[in-house]
C-alpha atoms as a PDB file:
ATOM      1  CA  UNK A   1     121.211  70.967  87.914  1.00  0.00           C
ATOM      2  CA  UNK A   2     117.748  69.475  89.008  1.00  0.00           C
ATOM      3  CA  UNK A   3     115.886  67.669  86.222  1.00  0.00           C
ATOM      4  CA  UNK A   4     112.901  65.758  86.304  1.00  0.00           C
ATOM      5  CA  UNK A   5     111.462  63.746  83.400  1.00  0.00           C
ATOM      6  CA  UNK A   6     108.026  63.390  83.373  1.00  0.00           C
ATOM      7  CA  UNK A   7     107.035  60.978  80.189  1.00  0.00           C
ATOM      8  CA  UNK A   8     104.658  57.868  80.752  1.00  0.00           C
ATOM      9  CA  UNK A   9     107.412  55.873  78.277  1.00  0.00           C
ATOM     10  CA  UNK A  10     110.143  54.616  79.919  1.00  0.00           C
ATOM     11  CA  UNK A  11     112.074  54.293  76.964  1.00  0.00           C
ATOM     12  CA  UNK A  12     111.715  57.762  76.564  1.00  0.00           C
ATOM     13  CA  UNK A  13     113.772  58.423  79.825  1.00  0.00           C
ATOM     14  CA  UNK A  14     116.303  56.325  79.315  1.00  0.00           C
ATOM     15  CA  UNK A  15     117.156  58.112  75.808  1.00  0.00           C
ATOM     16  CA  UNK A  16     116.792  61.242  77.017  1.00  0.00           C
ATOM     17  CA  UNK A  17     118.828  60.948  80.681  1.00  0.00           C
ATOM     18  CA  UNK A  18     121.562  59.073  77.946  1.00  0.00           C
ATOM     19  CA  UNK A  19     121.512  62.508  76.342  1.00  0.00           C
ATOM     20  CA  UNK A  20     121.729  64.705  79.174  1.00  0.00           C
ATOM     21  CA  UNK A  21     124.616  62.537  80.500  1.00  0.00           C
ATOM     22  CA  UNK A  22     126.291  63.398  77.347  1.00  0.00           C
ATOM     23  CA  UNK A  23     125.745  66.886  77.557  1.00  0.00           C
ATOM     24  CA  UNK A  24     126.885  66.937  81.549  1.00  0.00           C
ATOM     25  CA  UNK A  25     130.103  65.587  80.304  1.00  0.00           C
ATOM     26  CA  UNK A  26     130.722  67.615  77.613  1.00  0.00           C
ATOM     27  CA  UNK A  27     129.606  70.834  79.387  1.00  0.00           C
ATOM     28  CA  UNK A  28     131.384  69.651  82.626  1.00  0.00           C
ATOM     29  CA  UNK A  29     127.799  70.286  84.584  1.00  0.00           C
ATOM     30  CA  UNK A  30     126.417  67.734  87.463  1.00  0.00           C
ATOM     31  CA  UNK A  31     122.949  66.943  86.776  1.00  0.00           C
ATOM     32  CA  UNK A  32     120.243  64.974  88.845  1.00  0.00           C
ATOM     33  CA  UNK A  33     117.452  63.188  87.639  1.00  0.00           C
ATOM     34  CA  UNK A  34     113.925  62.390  88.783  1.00  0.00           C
ATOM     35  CA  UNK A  35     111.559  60.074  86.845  1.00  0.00           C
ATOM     36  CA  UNK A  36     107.639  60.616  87.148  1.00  0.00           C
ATOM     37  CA  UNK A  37     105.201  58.849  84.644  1.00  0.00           C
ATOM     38  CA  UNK A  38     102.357  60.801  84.850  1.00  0.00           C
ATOM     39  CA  UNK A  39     101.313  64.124  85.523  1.00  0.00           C
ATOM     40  CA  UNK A  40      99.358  63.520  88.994  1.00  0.00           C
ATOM     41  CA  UNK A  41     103.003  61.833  89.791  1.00  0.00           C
ATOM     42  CA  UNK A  42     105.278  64.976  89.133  1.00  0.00           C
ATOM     43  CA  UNK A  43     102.258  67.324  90.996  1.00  0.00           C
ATOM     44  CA  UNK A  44     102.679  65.190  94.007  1.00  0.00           C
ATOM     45  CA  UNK A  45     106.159  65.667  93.747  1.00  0.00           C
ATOM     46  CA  UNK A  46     108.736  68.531  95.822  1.00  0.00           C
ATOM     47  CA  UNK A  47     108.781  70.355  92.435  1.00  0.00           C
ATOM     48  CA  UNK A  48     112.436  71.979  92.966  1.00  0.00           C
ATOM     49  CA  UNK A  49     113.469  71.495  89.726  1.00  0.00           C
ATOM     50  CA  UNK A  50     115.847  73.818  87.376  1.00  0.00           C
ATOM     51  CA  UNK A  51     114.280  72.036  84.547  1.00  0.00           C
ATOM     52  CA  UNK A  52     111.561  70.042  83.909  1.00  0.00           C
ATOM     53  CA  UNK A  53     111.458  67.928  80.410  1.00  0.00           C
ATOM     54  CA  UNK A  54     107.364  67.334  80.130  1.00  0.00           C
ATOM     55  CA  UNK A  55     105.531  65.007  77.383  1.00  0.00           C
ATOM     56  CA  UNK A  56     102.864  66.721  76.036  1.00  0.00           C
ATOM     57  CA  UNK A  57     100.245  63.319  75.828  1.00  0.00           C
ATOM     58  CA  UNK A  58     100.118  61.457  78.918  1.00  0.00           C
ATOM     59  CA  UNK A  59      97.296  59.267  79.767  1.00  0.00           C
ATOM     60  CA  UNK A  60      95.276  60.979  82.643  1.00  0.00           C
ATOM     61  CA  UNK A  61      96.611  64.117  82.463  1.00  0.00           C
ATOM     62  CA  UNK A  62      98.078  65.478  79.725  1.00  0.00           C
ATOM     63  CA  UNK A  63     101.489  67.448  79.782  1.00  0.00           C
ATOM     64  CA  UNK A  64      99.699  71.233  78.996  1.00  0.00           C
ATOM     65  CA  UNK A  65      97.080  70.684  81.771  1.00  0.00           C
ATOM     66  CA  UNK A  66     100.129  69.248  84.416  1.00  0.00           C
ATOM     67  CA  UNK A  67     101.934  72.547  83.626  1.00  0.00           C
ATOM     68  CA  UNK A  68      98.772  74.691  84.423  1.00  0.00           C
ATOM     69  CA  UNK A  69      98.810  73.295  87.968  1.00  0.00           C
ATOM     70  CA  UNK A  70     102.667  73.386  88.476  1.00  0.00           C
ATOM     71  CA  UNK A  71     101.896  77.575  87.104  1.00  0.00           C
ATOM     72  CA  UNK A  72      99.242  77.858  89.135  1.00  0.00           C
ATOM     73  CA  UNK A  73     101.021  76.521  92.383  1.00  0.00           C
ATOM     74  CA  UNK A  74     103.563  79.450  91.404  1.00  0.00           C
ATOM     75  CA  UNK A  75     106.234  76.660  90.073  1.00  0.00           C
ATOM     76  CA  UNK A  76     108.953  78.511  88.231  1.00  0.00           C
ATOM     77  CA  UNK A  77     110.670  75.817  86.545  1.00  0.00           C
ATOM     78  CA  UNK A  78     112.156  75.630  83.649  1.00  0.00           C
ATOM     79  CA  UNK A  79     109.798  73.536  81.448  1.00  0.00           C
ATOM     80  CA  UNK A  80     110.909  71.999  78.389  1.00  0.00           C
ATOM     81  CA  UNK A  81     107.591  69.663  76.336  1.00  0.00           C
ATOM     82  CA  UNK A  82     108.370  66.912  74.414  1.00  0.00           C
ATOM     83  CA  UNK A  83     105.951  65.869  71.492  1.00  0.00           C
ATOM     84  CA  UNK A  84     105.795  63.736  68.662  1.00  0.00           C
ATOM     85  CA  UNK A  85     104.384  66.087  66.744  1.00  0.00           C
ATOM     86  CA  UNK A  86     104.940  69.504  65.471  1.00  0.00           C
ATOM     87  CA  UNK A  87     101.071  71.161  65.987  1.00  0.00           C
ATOM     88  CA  UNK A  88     101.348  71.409  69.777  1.00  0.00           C
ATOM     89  CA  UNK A  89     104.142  73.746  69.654  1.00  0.00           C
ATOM     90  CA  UNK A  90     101.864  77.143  70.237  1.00  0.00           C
ATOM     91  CA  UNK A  91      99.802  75.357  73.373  1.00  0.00           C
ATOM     92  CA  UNK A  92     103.325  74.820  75.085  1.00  0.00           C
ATOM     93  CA  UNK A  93     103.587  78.588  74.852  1.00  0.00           C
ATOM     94  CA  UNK A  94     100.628  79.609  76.709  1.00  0.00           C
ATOM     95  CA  UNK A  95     102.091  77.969  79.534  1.00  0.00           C
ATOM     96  CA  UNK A  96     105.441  79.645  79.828  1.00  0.00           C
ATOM     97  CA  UNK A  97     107.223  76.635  78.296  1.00  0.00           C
ATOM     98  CA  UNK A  98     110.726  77.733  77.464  1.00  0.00           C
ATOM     99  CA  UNK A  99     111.256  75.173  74.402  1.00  0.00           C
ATOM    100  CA  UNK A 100     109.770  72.643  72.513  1.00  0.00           C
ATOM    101  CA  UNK A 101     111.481  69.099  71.380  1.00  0.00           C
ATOM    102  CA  UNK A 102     110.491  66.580  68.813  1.00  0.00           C
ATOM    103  CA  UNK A 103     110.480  62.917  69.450  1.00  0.00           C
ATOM    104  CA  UNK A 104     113.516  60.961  69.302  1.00  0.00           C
ATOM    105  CA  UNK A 105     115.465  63.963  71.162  1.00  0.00           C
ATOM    106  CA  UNK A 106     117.835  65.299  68.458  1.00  0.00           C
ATOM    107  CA  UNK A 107     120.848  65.909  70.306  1.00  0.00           C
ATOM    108  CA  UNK A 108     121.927  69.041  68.593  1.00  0.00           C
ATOM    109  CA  UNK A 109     118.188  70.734  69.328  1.00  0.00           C
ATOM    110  CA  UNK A 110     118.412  69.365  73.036  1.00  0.00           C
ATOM    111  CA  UNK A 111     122.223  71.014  73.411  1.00  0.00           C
ATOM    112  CA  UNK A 112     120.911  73.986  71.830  1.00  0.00           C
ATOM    113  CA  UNK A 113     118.616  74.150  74.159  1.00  0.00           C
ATOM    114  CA  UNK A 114     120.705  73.661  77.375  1.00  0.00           C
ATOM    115  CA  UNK A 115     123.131  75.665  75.978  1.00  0.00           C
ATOM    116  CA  UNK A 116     120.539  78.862  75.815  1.00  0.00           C
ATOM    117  CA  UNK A 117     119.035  77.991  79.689  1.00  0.00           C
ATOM    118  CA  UNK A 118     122.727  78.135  81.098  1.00  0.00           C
ATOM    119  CA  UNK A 119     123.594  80.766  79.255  1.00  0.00           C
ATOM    120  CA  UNK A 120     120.413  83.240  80.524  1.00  0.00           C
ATOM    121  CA  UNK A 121     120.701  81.508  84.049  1.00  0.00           C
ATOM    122  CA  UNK A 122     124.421  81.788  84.614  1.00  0.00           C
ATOM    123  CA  UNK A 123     124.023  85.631  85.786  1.00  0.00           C
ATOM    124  CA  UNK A 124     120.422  85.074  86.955  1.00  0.00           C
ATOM    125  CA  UNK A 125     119.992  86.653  90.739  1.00  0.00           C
ATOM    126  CA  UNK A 126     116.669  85.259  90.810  1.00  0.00           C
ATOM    127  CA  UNK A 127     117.524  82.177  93.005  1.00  0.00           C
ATOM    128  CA  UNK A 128     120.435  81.603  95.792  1.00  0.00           C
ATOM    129  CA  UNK A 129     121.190  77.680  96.937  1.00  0.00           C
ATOM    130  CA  UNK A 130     122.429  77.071 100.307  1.00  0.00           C
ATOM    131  CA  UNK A 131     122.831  73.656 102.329  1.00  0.00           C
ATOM    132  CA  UNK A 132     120.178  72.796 104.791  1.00  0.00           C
ATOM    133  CA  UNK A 133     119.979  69.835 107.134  1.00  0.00           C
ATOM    134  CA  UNK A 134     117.295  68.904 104.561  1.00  0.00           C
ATOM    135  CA  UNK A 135     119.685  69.364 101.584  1.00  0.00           C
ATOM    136  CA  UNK A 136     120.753  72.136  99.038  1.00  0.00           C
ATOM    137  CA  UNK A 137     117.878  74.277  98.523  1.00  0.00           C
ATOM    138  CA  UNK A 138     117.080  76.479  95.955  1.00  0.00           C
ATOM    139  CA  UNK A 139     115.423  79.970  96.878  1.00  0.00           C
ATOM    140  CA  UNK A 140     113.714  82.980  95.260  1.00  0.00           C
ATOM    141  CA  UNK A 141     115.044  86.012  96.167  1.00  0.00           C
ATOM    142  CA  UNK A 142     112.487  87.773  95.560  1.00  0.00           C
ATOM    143  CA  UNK A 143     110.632  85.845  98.383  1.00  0.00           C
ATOM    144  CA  UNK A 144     113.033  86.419 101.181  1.00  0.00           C
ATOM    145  CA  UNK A 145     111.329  89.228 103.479  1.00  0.00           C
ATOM    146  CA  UNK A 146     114.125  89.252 105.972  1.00  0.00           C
ATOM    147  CA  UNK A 147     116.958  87.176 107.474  1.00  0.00           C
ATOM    148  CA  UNK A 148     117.748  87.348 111.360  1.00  0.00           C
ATOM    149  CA  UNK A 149     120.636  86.144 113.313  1.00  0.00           C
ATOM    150  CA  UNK A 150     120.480  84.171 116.165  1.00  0.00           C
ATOM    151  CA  UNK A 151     123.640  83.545 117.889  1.00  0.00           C
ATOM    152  CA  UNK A 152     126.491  81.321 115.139  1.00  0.00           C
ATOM    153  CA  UNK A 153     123.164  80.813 112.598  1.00  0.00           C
ATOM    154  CA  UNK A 154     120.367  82.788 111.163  1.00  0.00           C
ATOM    155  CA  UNK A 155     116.667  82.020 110.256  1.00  0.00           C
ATOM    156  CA  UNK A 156     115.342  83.003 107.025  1.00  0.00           C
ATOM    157  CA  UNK A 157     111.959  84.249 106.331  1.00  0.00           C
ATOM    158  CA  UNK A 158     110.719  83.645 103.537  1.00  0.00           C
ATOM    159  CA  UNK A 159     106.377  83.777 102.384  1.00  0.00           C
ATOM    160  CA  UNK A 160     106.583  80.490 102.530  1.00  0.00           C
ATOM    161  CA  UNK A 161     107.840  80.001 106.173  1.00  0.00           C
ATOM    162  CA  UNK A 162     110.889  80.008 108.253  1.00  0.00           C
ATOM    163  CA  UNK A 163     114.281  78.399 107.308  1.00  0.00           C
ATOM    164  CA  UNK A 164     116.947  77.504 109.671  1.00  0.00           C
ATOM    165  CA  UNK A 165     120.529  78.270 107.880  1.00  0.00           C
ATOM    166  CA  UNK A 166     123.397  76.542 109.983  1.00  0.00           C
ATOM    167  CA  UNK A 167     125.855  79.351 109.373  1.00  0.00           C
ATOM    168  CA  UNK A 168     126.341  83.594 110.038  1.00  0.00           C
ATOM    169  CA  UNK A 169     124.059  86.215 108.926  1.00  0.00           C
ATOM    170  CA  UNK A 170     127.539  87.641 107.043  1.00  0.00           C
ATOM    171  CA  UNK A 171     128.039  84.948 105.147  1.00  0.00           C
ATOM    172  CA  UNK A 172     124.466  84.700 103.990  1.00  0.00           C
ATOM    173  CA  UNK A 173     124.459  88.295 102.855  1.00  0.00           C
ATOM    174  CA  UNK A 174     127.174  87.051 100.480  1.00  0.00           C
ATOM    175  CA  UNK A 175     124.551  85.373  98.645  1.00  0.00           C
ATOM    176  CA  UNK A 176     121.519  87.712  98.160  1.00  0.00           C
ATOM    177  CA  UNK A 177     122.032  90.422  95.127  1.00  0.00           C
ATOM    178  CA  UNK A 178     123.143  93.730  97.140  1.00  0.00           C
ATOM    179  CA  UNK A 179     120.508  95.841  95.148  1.00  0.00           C
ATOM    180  CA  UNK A 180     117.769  94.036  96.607  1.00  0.00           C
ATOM    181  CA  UNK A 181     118.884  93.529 100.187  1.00  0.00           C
ATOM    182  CA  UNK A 182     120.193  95.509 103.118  1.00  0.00           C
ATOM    183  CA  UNK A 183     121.815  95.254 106.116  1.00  0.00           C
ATOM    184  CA  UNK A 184     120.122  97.788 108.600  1.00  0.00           C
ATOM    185  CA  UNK A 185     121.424  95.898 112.069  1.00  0.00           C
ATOM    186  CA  UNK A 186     124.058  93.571 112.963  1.00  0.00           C
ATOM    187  CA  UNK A 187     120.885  91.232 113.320  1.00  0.00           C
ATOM    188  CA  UNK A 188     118.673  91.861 110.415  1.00  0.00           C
ATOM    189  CA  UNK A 189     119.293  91.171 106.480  1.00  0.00           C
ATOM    190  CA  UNK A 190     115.831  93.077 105.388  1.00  0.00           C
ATOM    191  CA  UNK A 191     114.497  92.570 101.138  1.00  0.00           C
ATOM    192  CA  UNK A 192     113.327  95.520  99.952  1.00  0.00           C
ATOM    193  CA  UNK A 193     110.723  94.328  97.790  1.00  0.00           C
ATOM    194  CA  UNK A 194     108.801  92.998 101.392  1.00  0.00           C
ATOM    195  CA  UNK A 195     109.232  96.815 102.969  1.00  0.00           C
ATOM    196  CA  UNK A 196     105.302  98.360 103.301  1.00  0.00           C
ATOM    197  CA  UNK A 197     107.063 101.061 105.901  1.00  0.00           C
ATOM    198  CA  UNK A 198     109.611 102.654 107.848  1.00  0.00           C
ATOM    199  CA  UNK A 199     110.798 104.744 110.448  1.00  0.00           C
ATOM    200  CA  UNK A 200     113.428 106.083 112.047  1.00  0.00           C
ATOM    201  CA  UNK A 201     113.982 103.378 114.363  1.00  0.00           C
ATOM    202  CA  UNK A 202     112.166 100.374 112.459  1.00  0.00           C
ATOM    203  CA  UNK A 203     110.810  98.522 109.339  1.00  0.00           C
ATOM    204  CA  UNK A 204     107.721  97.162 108.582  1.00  0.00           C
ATOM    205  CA  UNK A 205     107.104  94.619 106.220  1.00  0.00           C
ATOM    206  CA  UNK A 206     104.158  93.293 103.930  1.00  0.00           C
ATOM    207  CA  UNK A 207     103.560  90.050 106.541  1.00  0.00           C
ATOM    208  CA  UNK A 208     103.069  93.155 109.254  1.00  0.00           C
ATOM    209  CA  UNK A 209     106.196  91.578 110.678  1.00  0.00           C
ATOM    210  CA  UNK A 210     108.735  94.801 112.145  1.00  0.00           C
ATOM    211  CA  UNK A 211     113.378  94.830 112.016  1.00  0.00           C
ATOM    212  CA  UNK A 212     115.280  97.397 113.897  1.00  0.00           C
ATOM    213  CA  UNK A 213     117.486  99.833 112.204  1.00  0.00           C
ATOM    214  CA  UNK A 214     120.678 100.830 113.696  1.00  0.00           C
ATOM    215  CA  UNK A 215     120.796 104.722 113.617  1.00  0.00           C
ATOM    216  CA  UNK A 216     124.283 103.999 111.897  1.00  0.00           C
ATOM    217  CA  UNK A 217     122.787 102.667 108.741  1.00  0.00           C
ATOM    218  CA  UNK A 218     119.533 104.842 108.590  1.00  0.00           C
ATOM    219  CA  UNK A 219     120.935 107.305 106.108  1.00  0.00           C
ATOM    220  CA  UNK A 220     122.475 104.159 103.762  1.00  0.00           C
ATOM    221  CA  UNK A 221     119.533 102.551 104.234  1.00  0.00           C
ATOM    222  CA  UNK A 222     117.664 105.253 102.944  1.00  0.00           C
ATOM    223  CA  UNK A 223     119.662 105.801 100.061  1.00  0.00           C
ATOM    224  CA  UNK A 224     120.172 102.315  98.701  1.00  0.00           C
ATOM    225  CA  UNK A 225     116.199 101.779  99.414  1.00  0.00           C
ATOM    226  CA  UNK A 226     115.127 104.864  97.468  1.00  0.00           C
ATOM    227  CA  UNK A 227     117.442 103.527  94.454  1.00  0.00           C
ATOM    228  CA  UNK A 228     115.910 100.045  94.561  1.00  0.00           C
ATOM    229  CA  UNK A 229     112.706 101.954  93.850  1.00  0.00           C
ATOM    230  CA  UNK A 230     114.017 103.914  91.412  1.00  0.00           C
ATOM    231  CA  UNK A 231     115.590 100.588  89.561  1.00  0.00           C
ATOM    232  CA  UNK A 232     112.919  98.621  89.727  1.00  0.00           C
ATOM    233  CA  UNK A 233     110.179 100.973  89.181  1.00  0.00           C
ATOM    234  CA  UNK A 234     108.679 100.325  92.615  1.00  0.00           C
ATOM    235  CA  UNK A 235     105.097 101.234  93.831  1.00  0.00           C
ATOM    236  CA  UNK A 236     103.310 100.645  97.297  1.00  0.00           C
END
């Protein structure tokens, strides 16, 4: 799990990353930490974090208007504000904040806590992680428009560019929710949720980019499209 702590007290990390240690060891979990004092700090950060533990006053920026920039950049982390006091509790809300923790962290709260996050995430088919050259890296499904194979490795594309994926298309299918992908040719992994079009022979998708279809999977493709629609309530 990817944490970052973003408090301008020091102290304050220490405590809590003593508490989160505790909790990886009782919970058998392997968590790494980032430290950021300030606001501007964390922003200028790679912000691919699982959770993100956020003090509510910071000189500079304060924690509400740092998570209004991390929403607005379309950062889904988890974010968890810490306060010394109990009145800021509804302006975490209106940022998506997922929990709210008095100052000193109270163990029991902050297990409580991570407790509830693992237990909503531990199904969640939201994000896959896969090693890179650059590292693990977490991705949204949902922004996976197709994957391609080229010879022993694929490339991913995702709306946020291309990545390189140093093994087989196969085994990457193992890793993307079967209701929201399909395998239409032995080269192409498409996501539903990027299709604008299709015919008999091709795909289209939202970035006007085309796949083949075999004429093998054309009916299945058909069929397991149709009920993605109908499970998700689609609409073009």
């Amino acid at each position: 799990m990817r944490i970052a702590i973003c408090d301008d007290n020091m102290i304050l990390h220490k405590e809590l990353k003593r508490c989160l240690e505790k909790y990886a060891v009782m919970r058998k979990t392997d968590m790494v930490y980032d430290d950021y004092n300030s606001g501007i700090e964390l922003l200028s950060g790679n912000l691919e974090y699982d959770i993100i533990f956020m003090d509510y006053e910071m000189d500079g920026m304060n924690g509400i208007e740092t998570a209004k920039k991390l929403r607005s950049r379309k950062v889904r982390s988890t974010i968890i504000f810490l306060s010394s006091f109990e009145h800021v509790v509804f302006d975490a809300f209106t940022v998506n904040a997922y929990r709210y923790l008095l100052k000193p962290v109270d163990m029991d709260k902050l297990t409580e806590a991570l407790d509830s996050y693992l237990a909503e995430t531990e199904d969640d088919d939201r994000y896959i992680y896969i090693s890179t050259d650059d590292g693990n890296m977490r991705i949204l499904t949902d922004d996976i428009i197709y994957a391609e194979a080229s010879n022993k490795y694929c490339f991913i594309r995702t709306v946020d560019g291309d990545i390189l994926y140093k093994n087989t298309l196969s085994e990457f299918e193992t890793h993307v929710p079967a209701d929201k992908f399909f395998r239409c040719h032995r080269s192409f992994l498409v996501g539903f949720g990027h299709i604008e079009s299709h015919t008999a022979a091709d795909i289209l998708f939202d970035n006007q980019e085309k796949a083949q279809i075999s004429k093998l999977k054309l009916t299945p493709f058909r069929k397991a499209f149709a009920d993605y629609m109908k499970r998700y309530n689609y609409r073009r």
